[in-house]
C-alpha atoms as a PDB file:
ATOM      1  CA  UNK A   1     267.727 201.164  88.586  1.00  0.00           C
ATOM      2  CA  UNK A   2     268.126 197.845  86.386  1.00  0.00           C
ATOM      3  CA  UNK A   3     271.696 198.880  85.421  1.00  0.00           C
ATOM      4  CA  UNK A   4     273.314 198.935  89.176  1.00  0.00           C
ATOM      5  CA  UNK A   5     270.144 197.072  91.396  1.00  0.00           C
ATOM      6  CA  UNK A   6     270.342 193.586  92.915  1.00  0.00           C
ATOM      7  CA  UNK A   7     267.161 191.537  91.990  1.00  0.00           C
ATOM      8  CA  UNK A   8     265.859 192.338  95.830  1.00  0.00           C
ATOM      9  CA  UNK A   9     266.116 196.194  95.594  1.00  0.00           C
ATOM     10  CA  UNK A  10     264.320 195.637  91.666  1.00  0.00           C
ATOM     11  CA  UNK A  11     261.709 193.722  93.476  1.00  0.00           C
ATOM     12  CA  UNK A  12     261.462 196.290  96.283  1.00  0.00           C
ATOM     13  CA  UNK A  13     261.198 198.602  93.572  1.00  0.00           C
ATOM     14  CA  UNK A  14     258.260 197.326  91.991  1.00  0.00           C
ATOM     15  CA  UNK A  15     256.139 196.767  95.186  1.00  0.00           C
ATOM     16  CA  UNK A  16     256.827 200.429  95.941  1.00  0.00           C
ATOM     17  CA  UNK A  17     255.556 202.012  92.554  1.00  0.00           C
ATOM     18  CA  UNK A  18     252.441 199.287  92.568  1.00  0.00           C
ATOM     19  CA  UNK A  19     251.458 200.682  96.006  1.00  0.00           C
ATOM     20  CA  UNK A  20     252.130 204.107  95.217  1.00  0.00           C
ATOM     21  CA  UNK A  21     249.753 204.343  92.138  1.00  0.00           C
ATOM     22  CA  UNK A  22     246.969 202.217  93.895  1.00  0.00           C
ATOM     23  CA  UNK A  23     247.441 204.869  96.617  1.00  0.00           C
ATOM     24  CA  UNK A  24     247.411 207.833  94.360  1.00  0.00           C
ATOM     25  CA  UNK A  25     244.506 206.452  92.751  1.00  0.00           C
ATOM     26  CA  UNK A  26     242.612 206.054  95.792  1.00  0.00           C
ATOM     27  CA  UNK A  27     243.749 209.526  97.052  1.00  0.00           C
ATOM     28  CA  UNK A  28     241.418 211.135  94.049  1.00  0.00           C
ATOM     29  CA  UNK A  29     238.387 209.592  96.096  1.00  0.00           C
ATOM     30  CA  UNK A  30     239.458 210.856  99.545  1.00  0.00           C
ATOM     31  CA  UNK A  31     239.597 214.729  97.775  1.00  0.00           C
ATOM     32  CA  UNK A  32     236.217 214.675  97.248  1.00  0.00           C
ATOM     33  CA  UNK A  33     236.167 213.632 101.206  1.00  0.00           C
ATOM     34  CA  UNK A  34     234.733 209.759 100.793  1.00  0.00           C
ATOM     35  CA  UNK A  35     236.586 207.398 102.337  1.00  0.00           C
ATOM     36  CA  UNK A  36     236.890 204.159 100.829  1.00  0.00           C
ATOM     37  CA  UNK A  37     237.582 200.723 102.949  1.00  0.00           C
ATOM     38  CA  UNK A  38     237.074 198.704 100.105  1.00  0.00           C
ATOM     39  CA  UNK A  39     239.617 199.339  97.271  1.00  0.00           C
ATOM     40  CA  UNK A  40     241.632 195.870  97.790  1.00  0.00           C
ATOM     41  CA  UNK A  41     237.933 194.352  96.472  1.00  0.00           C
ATOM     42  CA  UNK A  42     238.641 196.421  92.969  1.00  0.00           C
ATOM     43  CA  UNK A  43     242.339 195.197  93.009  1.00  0.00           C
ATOM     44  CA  UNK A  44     241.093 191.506  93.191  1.00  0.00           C
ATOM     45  CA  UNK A  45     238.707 191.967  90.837  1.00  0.00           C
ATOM     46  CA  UNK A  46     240.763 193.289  88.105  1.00  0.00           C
ATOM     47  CA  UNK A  47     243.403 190.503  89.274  1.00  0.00           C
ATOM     48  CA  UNK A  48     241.413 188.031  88.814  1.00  0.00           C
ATOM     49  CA  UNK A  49     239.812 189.153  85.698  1.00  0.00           C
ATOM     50  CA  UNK A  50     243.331 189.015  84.269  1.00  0.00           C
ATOM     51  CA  UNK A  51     244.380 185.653  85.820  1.00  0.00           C
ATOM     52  CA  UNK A  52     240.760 183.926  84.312  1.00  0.00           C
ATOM     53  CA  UNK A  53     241.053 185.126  80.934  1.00  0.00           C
ATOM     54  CA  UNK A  54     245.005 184.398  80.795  1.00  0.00           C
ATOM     55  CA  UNK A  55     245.117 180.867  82.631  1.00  0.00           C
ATOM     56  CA  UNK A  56     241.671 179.400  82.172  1.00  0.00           C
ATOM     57  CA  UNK A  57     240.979 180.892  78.359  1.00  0.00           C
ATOM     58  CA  UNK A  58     244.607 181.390  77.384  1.00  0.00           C
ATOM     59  CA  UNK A  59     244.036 184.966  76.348  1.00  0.00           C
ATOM     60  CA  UNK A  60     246.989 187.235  75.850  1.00  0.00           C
ATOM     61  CA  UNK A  61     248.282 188.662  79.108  1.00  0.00           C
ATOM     62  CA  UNK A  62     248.155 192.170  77.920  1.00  0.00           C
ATOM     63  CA  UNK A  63     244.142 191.556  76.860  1.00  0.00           C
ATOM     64  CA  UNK A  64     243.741 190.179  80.387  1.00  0.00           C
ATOM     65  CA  UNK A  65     245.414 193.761  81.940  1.00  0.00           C
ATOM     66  CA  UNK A  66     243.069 195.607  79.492  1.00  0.00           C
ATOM     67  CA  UNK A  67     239.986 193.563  80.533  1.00  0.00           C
ATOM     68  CA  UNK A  68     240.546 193.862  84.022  1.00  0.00           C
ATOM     69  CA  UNK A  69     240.460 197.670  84.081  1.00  0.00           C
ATOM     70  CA  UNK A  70     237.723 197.985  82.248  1.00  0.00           C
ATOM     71  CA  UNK A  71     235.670 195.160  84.430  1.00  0.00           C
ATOM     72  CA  UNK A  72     236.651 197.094  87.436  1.00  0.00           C
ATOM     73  CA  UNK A  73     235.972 200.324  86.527  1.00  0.00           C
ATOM     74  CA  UNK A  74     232.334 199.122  84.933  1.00  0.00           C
ATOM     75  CA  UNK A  75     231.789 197.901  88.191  1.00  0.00           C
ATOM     76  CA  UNK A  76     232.352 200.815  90.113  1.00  0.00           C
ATOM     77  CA  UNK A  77     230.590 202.660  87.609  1.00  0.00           C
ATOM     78  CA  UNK A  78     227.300 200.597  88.658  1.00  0.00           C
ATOM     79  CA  UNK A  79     228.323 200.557  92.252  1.00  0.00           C
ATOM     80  CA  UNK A  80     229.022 204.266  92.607  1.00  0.00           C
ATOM     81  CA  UNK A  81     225.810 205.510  90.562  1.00  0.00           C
ATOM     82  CA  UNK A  82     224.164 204.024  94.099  1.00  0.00           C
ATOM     83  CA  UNK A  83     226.691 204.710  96.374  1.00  0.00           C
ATOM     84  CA  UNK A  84     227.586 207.858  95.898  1.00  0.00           C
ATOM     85  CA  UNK A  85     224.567 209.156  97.295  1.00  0.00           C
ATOM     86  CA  UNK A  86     225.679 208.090 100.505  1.00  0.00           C
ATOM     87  CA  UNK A  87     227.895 210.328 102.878  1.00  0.00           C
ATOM     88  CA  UNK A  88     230.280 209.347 105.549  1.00  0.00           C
ATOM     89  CA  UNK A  89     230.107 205.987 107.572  1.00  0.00           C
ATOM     90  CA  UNK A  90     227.545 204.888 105.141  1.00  0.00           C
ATOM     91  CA  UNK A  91     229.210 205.103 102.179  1.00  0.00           C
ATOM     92  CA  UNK A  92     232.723 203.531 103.499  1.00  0.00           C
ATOM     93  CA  UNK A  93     230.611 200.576 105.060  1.00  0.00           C
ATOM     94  CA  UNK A  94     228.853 200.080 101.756  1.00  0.00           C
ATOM     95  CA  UNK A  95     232.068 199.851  99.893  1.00  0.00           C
ATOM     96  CA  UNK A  96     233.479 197.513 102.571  1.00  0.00           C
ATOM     97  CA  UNK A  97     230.881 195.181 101.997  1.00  0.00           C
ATOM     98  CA  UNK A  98     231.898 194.726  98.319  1.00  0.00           C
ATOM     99  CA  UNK A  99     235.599 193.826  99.297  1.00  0.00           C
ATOM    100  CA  UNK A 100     234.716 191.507 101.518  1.00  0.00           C
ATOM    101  CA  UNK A 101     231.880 189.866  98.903  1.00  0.00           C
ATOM    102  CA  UNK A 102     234.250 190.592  96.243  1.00  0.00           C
ATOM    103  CA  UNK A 103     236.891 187.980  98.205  1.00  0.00           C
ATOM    104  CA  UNK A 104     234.207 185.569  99.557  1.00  0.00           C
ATOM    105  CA  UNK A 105     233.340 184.903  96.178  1.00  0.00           C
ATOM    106  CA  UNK A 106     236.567 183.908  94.624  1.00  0.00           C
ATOM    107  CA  UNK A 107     237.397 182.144  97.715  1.00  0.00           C
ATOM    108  CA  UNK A 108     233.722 179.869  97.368  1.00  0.00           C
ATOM    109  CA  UNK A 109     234.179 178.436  93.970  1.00  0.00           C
ATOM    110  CA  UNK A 110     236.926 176.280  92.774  1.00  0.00           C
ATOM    111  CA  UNK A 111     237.055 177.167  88.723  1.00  0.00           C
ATOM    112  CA  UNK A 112     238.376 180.274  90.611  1.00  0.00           C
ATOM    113  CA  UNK A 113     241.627 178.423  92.835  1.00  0.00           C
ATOM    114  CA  UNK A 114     239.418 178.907  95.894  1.00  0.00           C
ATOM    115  CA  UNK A 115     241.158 179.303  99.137  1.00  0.00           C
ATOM    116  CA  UNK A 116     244.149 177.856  97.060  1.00  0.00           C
ATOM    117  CA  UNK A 117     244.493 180.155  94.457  1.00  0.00           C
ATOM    118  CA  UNK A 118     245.640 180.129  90.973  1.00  0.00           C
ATOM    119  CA  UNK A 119     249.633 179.641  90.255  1.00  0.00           C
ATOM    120  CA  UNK A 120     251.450 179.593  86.656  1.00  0.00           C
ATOM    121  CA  UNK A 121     249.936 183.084  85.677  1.00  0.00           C
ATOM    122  CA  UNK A 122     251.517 184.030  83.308  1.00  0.00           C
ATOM    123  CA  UNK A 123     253.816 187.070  82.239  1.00  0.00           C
ATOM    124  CA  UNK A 124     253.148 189.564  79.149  1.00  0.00           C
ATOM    125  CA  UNK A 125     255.531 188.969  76.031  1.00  0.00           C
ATOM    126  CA  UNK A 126     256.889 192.234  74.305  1.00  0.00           C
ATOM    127  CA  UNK A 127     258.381 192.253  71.418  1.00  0.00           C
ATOM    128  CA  UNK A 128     258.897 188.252  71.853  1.00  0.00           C
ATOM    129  CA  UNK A 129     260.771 188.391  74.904  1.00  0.00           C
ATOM    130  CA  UNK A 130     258.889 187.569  77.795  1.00  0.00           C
ATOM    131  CA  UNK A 131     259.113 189.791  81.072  1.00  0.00           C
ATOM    132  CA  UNK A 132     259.900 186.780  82.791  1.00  0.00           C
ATOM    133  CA  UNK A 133     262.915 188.628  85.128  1.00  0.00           C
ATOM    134  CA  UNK A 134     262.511 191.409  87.703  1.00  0.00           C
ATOM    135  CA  UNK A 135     264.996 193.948  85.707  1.00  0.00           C
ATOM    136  CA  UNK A 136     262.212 193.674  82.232  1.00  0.00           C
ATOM    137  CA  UNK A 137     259.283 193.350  84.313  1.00  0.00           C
ATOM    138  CA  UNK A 138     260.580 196.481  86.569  1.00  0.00           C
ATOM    139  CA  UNK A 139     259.842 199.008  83.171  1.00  0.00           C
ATOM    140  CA  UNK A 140     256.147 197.052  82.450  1.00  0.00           C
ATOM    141  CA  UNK A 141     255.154 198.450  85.844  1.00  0.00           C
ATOM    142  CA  UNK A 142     257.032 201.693  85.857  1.00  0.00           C
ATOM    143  CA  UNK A 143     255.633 203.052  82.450  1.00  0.00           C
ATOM    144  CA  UNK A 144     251.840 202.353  83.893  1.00  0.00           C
ATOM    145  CA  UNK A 145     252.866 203.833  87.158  1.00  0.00           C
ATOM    146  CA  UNK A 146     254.191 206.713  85.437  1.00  0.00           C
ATOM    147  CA  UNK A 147     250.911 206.733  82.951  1.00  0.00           C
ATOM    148  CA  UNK A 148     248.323 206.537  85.762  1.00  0.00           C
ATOM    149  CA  UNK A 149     250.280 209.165  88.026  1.00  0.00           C
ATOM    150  CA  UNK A 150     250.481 211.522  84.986  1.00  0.00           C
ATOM    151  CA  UNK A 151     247.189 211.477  84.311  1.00  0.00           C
ATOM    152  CA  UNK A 152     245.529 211.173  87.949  1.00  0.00           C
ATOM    153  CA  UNK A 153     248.098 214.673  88.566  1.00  0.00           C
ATOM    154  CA  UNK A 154     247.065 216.276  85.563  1.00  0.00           C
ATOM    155  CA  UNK A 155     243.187 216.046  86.205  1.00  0.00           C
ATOM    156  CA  UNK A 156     243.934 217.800  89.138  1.00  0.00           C
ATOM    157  CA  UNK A 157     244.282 221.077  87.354  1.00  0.00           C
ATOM    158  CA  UNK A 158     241.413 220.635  84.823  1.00  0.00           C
ATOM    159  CA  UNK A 159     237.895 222.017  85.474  1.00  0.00           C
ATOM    160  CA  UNK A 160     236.946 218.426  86.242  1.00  0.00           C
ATOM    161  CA  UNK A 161     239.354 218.228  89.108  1.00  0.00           C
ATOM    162  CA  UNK A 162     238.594 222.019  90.157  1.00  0.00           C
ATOM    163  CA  UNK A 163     235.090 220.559  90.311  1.00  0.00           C
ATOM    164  CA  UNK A 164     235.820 217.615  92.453  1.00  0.00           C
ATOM    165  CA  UNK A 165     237.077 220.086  95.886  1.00  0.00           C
ATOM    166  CA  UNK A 166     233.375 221.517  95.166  1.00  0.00           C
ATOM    167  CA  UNK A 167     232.009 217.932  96.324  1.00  0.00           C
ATOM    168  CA  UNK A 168     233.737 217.629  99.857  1.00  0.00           C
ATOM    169  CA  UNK A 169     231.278 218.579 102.411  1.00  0.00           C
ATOM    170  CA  UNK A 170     227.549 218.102 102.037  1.00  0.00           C
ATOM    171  CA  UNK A 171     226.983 221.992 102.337  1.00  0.00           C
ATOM    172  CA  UNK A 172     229.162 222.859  99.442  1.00  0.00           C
ATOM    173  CA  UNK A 173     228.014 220.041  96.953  1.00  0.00           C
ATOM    174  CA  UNK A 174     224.448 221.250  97.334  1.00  0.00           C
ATOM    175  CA  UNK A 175     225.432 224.559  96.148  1.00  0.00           C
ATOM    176  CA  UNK A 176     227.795 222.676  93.394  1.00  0.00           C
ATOM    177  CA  UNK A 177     223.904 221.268  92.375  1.00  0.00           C
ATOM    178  CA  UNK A 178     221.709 224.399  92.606  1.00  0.00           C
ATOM    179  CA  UNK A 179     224.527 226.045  90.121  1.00  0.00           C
ATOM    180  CA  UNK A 180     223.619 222.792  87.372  1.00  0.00           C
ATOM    181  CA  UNK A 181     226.405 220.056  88.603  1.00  0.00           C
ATOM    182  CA  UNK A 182     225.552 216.953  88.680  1.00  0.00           C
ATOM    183  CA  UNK A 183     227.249 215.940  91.804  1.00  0.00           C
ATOM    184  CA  UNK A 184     226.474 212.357  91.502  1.00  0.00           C
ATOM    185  CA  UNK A 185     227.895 211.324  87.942  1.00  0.00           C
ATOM    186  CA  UNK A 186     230.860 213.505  88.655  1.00  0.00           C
ATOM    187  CA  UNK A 187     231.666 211.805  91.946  1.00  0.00           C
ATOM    188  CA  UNK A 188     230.637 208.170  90.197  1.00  0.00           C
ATOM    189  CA  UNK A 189     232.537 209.024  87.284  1.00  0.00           C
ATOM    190  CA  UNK A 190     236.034 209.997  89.593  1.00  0.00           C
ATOM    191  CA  UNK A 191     235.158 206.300  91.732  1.00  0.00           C
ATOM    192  CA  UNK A 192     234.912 204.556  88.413  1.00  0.00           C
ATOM    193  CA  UNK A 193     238.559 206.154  87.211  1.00  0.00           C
ATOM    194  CA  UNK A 194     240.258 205.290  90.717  1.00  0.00           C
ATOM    195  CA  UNK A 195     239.020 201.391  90.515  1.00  0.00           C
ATOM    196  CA  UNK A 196     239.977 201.290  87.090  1.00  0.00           C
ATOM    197  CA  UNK A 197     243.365 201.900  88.022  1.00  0.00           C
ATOM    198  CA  UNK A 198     243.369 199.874  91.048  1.00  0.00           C
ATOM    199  CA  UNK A 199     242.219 197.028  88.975  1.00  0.00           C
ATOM    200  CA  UNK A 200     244.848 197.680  85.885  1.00  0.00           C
ATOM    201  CA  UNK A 201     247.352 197.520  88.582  1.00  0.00           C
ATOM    202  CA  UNK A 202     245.818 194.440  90.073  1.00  0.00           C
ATOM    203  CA  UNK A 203     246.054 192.239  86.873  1.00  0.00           C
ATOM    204  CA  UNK A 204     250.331 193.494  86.752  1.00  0.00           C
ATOM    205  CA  UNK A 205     250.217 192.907  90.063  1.00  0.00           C
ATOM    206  CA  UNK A 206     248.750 188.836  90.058  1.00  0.00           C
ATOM    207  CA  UNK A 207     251.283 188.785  86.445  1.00  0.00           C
ATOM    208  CA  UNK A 208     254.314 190.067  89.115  1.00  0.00           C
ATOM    209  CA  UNK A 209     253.420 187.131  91.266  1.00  0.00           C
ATOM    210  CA  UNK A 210     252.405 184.494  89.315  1.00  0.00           C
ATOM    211  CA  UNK A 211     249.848 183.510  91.580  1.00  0.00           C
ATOM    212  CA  UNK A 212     246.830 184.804  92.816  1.00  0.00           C
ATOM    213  CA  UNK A 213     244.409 183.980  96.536  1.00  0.00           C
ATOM    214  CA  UNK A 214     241.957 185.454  97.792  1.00  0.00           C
ATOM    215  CA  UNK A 215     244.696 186.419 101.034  1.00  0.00           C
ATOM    216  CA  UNK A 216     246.588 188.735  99.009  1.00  0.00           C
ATOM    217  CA  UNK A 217     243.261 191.129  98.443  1.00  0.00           C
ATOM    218  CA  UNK A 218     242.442 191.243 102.460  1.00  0.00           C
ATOM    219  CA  UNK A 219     240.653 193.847 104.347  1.00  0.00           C
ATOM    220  CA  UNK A 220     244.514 195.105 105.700  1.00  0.00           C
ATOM    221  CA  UNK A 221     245.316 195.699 101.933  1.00  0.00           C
ATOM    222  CA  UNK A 222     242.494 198.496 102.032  1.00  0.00           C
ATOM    223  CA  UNK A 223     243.626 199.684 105.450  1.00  0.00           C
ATOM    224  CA  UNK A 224     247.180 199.931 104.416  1.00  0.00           C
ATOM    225  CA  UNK A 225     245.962 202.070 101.106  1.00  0.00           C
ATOM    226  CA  UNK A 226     244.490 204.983 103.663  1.00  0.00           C
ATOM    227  CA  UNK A 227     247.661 204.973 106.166  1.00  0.00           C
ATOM    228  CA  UNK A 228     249.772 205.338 103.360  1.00  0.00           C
ATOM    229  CA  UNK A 229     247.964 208.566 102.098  1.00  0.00           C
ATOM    230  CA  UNK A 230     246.955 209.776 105.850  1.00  0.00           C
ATOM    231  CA  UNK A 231     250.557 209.174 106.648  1.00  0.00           C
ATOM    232  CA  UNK A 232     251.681 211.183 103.856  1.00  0.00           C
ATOM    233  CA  UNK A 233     249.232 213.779 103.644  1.00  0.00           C
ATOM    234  CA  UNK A 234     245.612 214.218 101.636  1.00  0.00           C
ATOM    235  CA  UNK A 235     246.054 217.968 101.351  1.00  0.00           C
ATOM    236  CA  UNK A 236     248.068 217.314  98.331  1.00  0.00           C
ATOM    237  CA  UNK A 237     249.067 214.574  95.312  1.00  0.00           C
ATOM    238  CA  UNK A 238     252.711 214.135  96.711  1.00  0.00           C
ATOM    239  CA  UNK A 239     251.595 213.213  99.983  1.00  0.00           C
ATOM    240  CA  UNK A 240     250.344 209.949  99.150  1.00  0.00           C
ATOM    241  CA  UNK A 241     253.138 208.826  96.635  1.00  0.00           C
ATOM    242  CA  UNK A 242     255.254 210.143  99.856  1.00  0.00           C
ATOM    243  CA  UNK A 243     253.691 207.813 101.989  1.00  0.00           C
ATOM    244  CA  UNK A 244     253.587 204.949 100.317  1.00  0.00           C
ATOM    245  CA  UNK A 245     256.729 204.849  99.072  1.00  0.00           C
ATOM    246  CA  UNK A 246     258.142 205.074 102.863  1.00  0.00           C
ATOM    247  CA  UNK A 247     255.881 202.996 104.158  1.00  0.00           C
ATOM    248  CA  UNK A 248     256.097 200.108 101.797  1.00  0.00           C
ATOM    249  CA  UNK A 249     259.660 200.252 102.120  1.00  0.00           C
ATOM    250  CA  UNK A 250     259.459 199.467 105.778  1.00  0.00           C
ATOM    251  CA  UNK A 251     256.558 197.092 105.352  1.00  0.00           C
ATOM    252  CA  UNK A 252     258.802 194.891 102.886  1.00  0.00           C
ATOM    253  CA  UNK A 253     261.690 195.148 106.061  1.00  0.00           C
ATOM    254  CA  UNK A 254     259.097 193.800 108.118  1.00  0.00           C
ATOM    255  CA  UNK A 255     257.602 190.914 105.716  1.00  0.00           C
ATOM    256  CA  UNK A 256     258.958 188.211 107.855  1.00  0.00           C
ATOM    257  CA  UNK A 257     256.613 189.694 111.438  1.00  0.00           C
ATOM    258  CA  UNK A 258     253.531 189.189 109.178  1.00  0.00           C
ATOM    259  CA  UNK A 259     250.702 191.415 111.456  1.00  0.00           C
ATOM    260  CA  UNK A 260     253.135 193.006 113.482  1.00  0.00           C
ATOM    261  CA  UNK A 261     253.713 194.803 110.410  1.00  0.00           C
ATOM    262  CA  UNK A 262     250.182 196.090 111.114  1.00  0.00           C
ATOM    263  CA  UNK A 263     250.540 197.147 114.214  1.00  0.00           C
ATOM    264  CA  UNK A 264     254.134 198.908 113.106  1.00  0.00           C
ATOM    265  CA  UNK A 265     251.704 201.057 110.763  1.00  0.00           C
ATOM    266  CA  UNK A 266     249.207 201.706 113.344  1.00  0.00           C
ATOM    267  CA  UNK A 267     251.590 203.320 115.499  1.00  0.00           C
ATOM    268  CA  UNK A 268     253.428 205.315 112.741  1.00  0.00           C
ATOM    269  CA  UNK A 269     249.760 206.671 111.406  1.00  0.00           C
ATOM    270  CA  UNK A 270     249.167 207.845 115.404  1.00  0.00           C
ATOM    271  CA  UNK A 271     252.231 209.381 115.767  1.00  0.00           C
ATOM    272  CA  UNK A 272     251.881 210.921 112.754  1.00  0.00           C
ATOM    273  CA  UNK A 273     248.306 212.392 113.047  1.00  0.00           C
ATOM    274  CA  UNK A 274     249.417 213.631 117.181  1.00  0.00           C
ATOM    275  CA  UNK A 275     252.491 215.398 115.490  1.00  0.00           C
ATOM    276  CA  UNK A 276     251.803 216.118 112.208  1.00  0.00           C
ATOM    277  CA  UNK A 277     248.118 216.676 111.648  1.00  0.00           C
ATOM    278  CA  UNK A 278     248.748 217.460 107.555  1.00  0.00           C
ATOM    279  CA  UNK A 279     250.876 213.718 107.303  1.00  0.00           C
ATOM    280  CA  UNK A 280     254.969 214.199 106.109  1.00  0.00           C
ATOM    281  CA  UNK A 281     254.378 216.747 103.708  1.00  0.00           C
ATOM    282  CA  UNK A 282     253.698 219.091 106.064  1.00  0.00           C
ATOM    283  CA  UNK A 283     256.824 218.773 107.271  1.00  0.00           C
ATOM    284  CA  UNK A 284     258.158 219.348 103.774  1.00  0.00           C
ATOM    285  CA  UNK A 285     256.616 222.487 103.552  1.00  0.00           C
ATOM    286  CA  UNK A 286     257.461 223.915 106.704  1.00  0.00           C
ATOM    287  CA  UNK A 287     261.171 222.915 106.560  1.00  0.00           C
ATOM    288  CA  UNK A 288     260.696 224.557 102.249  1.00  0.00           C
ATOM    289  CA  UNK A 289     258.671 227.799 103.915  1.00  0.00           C
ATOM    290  CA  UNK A 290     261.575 227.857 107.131  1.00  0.00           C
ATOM    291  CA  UNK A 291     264.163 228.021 103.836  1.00  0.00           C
ATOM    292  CA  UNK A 292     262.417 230.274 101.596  1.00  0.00           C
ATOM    293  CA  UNK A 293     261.720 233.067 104.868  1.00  0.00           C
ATOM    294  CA  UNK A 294     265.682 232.980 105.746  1.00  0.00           C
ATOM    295  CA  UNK A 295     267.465 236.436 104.068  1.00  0.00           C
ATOM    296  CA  UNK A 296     268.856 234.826 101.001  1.00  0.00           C
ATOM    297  CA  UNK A 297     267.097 231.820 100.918  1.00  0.00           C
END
């Protein structure tokens, strides 16, 4: 894309593959059937992990992405070994509440911008030259997209991931526990990996930017994770990089309506769910089935 894109479509480009591996990474929580309202909370933690050590102790920007992963994921780590006992309403509510104290926090205290923010973040160097443009910075965030994706794909086929489908009902994880499992670490262990990512992605994120508020980490950031994958289907990894990538491409069409955009979402996620009860790739496979059944196909 650098070599023929205009600095818009690079910039449209980058939103896209942040939101589709924040979405991917969220989709390995919904397989185990939890549903998390709280994700944009692990975002702004690992952003602002980033923007703290790289503005107010002038650490290395690429320390500051490293950091923030691994302070997000701890986190989870600590917040899953009690939350992951819960099931249903409880555990998305429980989650929720961390986003939102996650966001009042930074927006209480000054040393962390406040309501205000922090500006002048700034950008990793590689190889002295500093990612400073859209068309360098474009390859920082496709190489982690590509990373996280890889490896979030891959555990699907490993005894781990085989492991997780035994976890989504309450039935069938107690018979994943009278066989030896232990449910709990497994599913705390999966939570921990997703907000790791989230918050990886976070610190590139705040670095894309150059400026960080507690507004960009709202609750509609976590609502906008789920309708991407619900729009593009849960029953499989492609449905969520589907859906994001469409739906962030009409969300950045419809930057200027601010909540409208929500409400544009809203009504694409019913009409989806009324028509299409597995999201778009449903559709995929019906129209791939459709061609495969035809004599010849």
């Amino acid at each position: 894309m650098p070599a023929v894109a205009s600095t818009y479509w690079m910039h449209i480009a980058i939103v896209v593959l942040l939101n589709i591996t924040y979405t991917v990474a969220l989709f390995s929580v919904l397989r185990m059937g939890y549903l998390s309202l709280g994700h944009a909370g692990f975002i702004a933690l690992g952003a602002y992990t980033c923007v703290v050590l790289t503005v107010r102790w002038d650490m290395s920007p690429w320390w500051g992405i490293v950091a923030a992963g691994l302070v997000s994921g701890a986190m989870a780590w600590g917040l899953g070994a009690m939350t992951m006992r819960l099931r249903g309403i409880y555990f998305s509510l429980s989650i929720f509440a961390f986003g939102e104290i996650v966001v009042a926090f930074f927006r209480a205290f000054d040393w962390f911008g406040g309501p205000s923010g922090i500006a002048n973040v700034p950008r990793p160097v590689f190889f002295g030259h500093a990612l400073n443009d859209h068309f360098s910075f474009y390859w920082l965030v496709l190489v982690l997209a590509l990373f996280f994706m890889a490896l979030l794909y891959r555990l699907q086929f490993t005894r781990y991931g085989a492991a997780l489908l035994t976890l989504k009902t309450e039935a069938s994880e107690r018979l994943a526990q009278s066989v030896g499992m232990d449910s709990v670490q497994l599913k705390t262990a999966t939570f921990a990996l997703s907000c790791a990512v989230v918050g990886t992605m976070g610190a590139v994120h705040a670095q894309y930017l150059m400026f960080i508020n507690p507004q960009v980490f709202s609750f509609l950031t976590s609502t906008d994770l789920l309708i991407y994958a619900m729009v593009g289907g849960i029953t499989q990894f492609w449905g969520p990089v589907l859906g994001a990538g469409l739906l962030t491409l009409l969300g950045e069409q419809l930057f200027s309506v601010g909540y409208w955009k929500t409400l544009v979402y809203a009504l694409v996620l019913m009409a989806v769910i009324l028509t299409l009860p597995g999201g778009l790739m449903s559709l995929v496979d019906r129209v791939r089935d459709k061609w495969l059944t035809k004599p010849g196909g």
